[in-house]
Protein backbone atom coordinates (compact mmCIF):
# COMPACT_ATOMS: atom_id res chain seq x y z
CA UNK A 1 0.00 0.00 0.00
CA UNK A 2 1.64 3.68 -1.10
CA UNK A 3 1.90 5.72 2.33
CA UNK A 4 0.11 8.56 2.34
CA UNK A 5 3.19 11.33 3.06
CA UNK A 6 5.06 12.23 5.99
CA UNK A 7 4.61 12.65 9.65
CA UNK A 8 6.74 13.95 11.94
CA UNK A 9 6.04 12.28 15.19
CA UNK A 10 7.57 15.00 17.98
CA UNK A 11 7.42 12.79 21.64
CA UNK A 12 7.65 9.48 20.03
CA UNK A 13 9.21 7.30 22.74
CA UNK A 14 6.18 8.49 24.97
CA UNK A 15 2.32 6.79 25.96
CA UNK A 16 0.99 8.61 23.19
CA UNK A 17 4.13 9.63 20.40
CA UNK A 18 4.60 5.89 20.75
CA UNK A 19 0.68 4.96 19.96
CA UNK A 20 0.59 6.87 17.18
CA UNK A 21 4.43 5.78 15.92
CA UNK A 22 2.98 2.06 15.91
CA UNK A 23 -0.28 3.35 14.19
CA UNK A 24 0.46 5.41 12.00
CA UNK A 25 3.24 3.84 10.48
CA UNK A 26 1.03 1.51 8.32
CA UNK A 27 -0.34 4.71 6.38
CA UNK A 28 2.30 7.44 6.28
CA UNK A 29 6.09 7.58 6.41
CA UNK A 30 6.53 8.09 10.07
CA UNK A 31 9.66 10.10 11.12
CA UNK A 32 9.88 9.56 15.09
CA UNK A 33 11.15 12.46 17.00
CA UNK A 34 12.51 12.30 20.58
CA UNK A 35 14.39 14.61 23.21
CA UNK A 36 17.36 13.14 21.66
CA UNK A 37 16.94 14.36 18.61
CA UNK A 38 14.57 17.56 19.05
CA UNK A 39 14.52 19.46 21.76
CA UNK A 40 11.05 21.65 21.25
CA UNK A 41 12.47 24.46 23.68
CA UNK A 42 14.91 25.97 21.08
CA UNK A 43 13.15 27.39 17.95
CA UNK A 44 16.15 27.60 16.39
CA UNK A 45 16.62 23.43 16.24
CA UNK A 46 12.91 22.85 15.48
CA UNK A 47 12.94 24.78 12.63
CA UNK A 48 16.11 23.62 10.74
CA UNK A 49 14.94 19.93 11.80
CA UNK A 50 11.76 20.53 10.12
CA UNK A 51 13.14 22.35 7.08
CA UNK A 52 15.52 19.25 6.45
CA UNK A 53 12.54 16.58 6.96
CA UNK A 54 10.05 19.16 5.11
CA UNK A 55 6.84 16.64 6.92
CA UNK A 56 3.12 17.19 5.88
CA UNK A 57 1.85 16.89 8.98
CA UNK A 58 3.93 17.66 12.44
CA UNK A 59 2.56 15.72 15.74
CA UNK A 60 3.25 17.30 18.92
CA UNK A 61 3.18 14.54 21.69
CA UNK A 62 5.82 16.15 23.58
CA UNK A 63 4.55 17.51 27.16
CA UNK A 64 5.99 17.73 30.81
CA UNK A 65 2.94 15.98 31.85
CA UNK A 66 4.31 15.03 36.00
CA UNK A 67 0.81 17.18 37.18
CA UNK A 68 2.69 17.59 40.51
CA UNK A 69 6.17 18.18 39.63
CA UNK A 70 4.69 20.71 37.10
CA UNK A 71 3.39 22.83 40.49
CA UNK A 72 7.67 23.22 41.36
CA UNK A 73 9.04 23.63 38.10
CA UNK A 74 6.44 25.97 36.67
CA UNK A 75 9.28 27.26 34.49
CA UNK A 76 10.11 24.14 32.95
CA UNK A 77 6.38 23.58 32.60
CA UNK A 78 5.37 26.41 29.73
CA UNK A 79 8.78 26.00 28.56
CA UNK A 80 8.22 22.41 26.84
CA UNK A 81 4.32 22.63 27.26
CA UNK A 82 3.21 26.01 25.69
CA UNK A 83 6.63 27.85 24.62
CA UNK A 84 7.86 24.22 22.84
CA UNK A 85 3.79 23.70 21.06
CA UNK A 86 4.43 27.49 19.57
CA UNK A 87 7.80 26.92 18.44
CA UNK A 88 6.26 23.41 16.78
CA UNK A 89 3.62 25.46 15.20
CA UNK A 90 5.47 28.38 13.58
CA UNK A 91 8.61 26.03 12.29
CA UNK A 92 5.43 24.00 11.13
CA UNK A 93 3.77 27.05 9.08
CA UNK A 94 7.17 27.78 7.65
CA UNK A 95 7.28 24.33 5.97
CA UNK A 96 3.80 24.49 5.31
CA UNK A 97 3.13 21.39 7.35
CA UNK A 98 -0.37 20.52 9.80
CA UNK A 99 0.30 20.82 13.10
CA UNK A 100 -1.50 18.26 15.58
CA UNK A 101 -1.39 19.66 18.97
CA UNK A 102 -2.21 17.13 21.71
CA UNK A 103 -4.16 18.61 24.90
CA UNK A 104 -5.69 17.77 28.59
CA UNK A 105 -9.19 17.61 30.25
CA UNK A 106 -7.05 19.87 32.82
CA UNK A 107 -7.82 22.72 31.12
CA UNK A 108 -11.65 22.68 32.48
CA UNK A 109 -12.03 23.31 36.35
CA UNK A 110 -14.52 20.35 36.88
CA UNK A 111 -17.32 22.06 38.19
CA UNK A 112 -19.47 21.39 35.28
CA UNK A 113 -21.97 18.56 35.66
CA UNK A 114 -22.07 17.59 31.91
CA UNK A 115 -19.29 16.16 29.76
CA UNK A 116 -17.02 19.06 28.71
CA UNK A 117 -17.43 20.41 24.79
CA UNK A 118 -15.18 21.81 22.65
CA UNK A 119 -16.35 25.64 23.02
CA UNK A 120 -17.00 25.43 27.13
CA UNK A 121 -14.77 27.98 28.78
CA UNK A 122 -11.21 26.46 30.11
CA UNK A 123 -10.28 27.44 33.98
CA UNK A 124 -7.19 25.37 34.60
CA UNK A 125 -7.11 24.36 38.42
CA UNK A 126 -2.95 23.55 38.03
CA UNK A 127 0.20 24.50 36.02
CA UNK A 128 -0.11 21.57 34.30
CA UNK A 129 -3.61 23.10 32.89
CA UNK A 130 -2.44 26.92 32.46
CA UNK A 131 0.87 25.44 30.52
CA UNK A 132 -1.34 22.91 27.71
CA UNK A 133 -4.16 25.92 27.71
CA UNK A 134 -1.50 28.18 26.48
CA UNK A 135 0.07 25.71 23.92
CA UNK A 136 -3.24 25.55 22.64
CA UNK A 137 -3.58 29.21 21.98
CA UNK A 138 -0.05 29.57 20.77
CA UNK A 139 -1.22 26.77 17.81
CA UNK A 140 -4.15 28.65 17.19
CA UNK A 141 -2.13 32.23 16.73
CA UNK A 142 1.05 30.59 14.97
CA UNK A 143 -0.89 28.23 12.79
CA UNK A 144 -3.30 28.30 9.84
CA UNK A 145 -4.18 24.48 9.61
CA UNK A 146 -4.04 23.54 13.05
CA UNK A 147 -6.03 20.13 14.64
CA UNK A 148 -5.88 20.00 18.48
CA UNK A 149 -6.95 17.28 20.00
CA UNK A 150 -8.21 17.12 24.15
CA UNK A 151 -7.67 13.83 25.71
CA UNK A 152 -7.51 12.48 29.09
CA UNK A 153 -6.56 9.53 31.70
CA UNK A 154 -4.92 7.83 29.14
CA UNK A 155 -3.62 4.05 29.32
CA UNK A 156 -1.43 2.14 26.79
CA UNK A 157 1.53 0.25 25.48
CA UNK A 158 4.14 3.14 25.22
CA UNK A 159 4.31 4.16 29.03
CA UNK A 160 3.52 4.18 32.31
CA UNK A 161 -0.01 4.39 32.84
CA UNK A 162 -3.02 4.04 35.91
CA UNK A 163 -3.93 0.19 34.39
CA UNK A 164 0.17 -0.73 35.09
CA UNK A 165 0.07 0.83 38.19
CA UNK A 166 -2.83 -0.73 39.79
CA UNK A 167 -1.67 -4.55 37.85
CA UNK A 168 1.71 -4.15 39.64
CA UNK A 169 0.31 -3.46 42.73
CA UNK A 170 -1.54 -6.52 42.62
CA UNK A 171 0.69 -8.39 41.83
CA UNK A 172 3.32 -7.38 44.01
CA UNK A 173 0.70 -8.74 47.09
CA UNK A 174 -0.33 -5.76 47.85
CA UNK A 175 -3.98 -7.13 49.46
CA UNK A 176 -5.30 -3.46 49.99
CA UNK A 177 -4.70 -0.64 47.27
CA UNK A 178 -6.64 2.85 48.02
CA UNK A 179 -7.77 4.87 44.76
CA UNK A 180 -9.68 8.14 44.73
CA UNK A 181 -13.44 8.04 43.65
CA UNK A 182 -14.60 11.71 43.76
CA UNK A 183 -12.80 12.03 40.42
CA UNK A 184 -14.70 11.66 37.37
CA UNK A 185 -13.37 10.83 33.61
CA UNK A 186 -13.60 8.60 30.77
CA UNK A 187 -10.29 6.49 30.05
CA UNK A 188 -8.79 6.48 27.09
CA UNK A 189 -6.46 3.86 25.06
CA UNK A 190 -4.12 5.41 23.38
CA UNK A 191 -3.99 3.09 20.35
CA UNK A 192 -7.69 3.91 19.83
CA UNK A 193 -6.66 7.78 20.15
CA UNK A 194 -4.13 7.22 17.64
CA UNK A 195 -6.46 5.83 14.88
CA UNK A 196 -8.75 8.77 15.65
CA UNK A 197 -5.79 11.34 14.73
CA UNK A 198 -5.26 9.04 12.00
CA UNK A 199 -8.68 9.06 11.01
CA UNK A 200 -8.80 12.98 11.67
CA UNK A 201 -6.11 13.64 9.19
CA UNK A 202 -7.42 11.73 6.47
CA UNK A 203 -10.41 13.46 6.35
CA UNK A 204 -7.92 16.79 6.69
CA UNK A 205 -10.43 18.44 9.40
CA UNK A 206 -8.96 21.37 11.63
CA UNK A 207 -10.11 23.02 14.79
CA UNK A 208 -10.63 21.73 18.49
CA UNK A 209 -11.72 17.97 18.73
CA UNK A 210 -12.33 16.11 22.16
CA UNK A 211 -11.05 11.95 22.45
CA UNK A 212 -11.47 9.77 24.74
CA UNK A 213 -13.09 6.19 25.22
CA UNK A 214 -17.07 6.00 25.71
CA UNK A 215 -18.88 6.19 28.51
CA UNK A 216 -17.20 7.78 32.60
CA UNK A 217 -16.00 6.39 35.96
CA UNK A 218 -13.88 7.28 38.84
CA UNK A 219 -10.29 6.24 39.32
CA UNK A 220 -11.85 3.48 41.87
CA UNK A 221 -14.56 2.03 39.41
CA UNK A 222 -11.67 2.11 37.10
CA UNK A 223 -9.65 -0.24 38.85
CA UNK A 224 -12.40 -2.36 40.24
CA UNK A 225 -13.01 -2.87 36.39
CA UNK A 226 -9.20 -3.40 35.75
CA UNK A 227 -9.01 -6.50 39.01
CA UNK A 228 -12.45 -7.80 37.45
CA UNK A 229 -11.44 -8.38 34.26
CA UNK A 230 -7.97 -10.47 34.95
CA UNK A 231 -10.18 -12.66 37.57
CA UNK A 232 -8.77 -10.90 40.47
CA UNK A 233 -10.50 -11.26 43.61
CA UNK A 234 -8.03 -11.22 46.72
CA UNK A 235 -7.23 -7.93 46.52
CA UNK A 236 -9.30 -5.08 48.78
CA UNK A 237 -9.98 -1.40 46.70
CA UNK A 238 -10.01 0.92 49.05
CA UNK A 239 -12.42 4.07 48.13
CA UNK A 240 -10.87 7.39 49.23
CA UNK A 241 -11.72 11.15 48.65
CA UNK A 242 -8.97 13.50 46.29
CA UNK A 243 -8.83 15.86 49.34
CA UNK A 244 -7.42 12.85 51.38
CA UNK A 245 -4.28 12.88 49.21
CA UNK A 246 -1.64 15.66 49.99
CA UNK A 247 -0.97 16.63 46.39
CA UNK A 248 0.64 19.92 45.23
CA UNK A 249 -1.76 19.78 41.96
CA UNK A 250 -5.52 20.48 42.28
CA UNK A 251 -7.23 17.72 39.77
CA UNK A 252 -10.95 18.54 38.41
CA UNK A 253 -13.43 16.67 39.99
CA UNK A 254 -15.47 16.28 36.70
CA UNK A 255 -13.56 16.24 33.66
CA UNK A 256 -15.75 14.22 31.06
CA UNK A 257 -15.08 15.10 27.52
CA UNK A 258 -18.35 15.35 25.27
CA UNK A 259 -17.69 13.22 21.74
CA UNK A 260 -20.46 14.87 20.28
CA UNK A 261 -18.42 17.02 17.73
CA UNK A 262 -16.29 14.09 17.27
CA UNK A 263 -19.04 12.32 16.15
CA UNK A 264 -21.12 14.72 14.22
CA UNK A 265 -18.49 16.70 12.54
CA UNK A 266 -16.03 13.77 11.79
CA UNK A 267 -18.75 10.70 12.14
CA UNK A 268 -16.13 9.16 14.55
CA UNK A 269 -17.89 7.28 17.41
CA UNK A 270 -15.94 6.07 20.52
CA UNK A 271 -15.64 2.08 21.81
CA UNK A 272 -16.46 2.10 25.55
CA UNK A 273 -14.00 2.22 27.88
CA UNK A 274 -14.29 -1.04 28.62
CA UNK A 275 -13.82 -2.90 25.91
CA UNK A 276 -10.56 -1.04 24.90
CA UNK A 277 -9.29 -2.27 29.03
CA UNK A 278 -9.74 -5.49 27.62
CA UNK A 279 -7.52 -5.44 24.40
CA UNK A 280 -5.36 -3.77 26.50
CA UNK A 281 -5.24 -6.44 28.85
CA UNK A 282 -5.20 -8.77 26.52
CA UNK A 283 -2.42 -7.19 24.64
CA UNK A 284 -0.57 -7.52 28.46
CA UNK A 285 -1.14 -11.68 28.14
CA UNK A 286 -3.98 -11.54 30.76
CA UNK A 287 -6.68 -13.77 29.69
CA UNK A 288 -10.13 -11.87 30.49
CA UNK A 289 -13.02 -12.88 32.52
């Protein structure tokens, strides 16, 4: 099959670069980008880097995404997460290349009761937030063809991830594990994310478009689902509140993402949550109950 063009994959070696390195590879010619060989921060490097590659499209998977560590090292923070996504986007416009901009539920403040759209009004409660919220706007000011994509509690292959987490624990013996359940989102596997950018790009649509897995839970359903599906029964989830946790970063209590646009504008509808665990799993050598 004759790939499509090329795709400069900035992040690769991460939970989502590498997603969409392993996807997109079967369609395009896939040029993976890492600290190592781009370092978003200087404008100077991103631009010669893409005026040698001269890509189509330009993925920007690169983030300081530690939510807490982001509340010290504020600096470093916009630096990679908004300064780095507007030094992607103008090298991008001077090579005439899409630039795919990937962004956070933690833009929204939670204190909405129904899944977040595209257009609602963004309140970061955390650095982490303000940084991607500015990225966002930088794309939008430096870039004519521009697709941003909002995504949250993501699990996958590529990196370490809540689903790891909680399997380790359990399997280290660890007969009680406490998880918050005040906190509300919808999961999302990142190999599913990256055939939605996939899909977005062939159908060459720009703007604002939210991704994540069907349907919502909290962190604790999320892991009850997680031990339930590998046949897991002798280990005790603990429910706890957020505000039990001494965390620098304030998290949104609600932070559903609405797929309505997704689906209306793009006709891209969502697998549930679930379902996408299980390949996951699956993909892990568990065998599913």
């Amino acid at each position: 099959m004759e790939k499509r063009g090329k795709v400069a994959i900035i992040g690769a070696k991460g939970l989502v670069g590498g997603a969409l390195v392993e996807v997109l590879s079967k369609s395009y010619e896939v040029i993976p980008l890492d600290r190592e060989e781009l370092d978003v921060t200087a404008y100077g490097t991103v631009k010669r880097v893409f005026k040698d590659l001269m890509p189509q499209v330009v993925i920007n998977a690169a983030g300081y995404s530690d939510v807490d560590a982001c509340e010290r090292r504020t600096q470093l923070a916009f630096s990679v997460n908004a300064e780095g996504a507007k030094n992607v986007a103008k090298a991008s416009s001077l090579v005439k290349a899409k630039v795919v901009y990937i962004s956070s539920d933690y833009i929204f403040d939670g204190k909405k009761e129904t899944p977040y759209r595209e257009e609602d009004q963004p309140n970061p409660l955390n650095v982490y937030g303000e940084s991607k919220l500015l990225g966002e706007r930088y794309v939008q000011e430096h870039s004519d063809d521009y697709l941003i994509v909002r995504t949250q509690w993501l699990f996958g292959p590529h990196g370490r991830n809540f689903v790891d987490t909680i399997l380790n624990l359990a399997d280290q013996g660890k007969g009680r594990i406490e998880v918050v359940e005040d906190l509300i989102g919808s999961p999302t596997y990142t190999i599913d994310l990256a055939q939605v950018i996939g899909e977005l790009l062939k159908r060459d649509v720009w703007g604002i478009y939210h991704v994540s897995n069907s349907g919502q839970c909290s962190w604790y359903e999320f892991a009850k689902e997680i031990l339930r599906q590998i046949g897991k029964n002798d280990v005790e989830l603990v429910p706890i509140l957020s505000a039990d946790l001494t965390r620098p970063a304030r998290r949104p209590i609600f932070s559903v993402l609405s797929k309505e646009k997704l689906e209306r504008e793009a006709g891209i509808k969502m697998r549930p949550w679930q379902e996408a665990l299980s390949d996951y799993l699956k993909r892990r050598g568990f065998k599913i109950s």
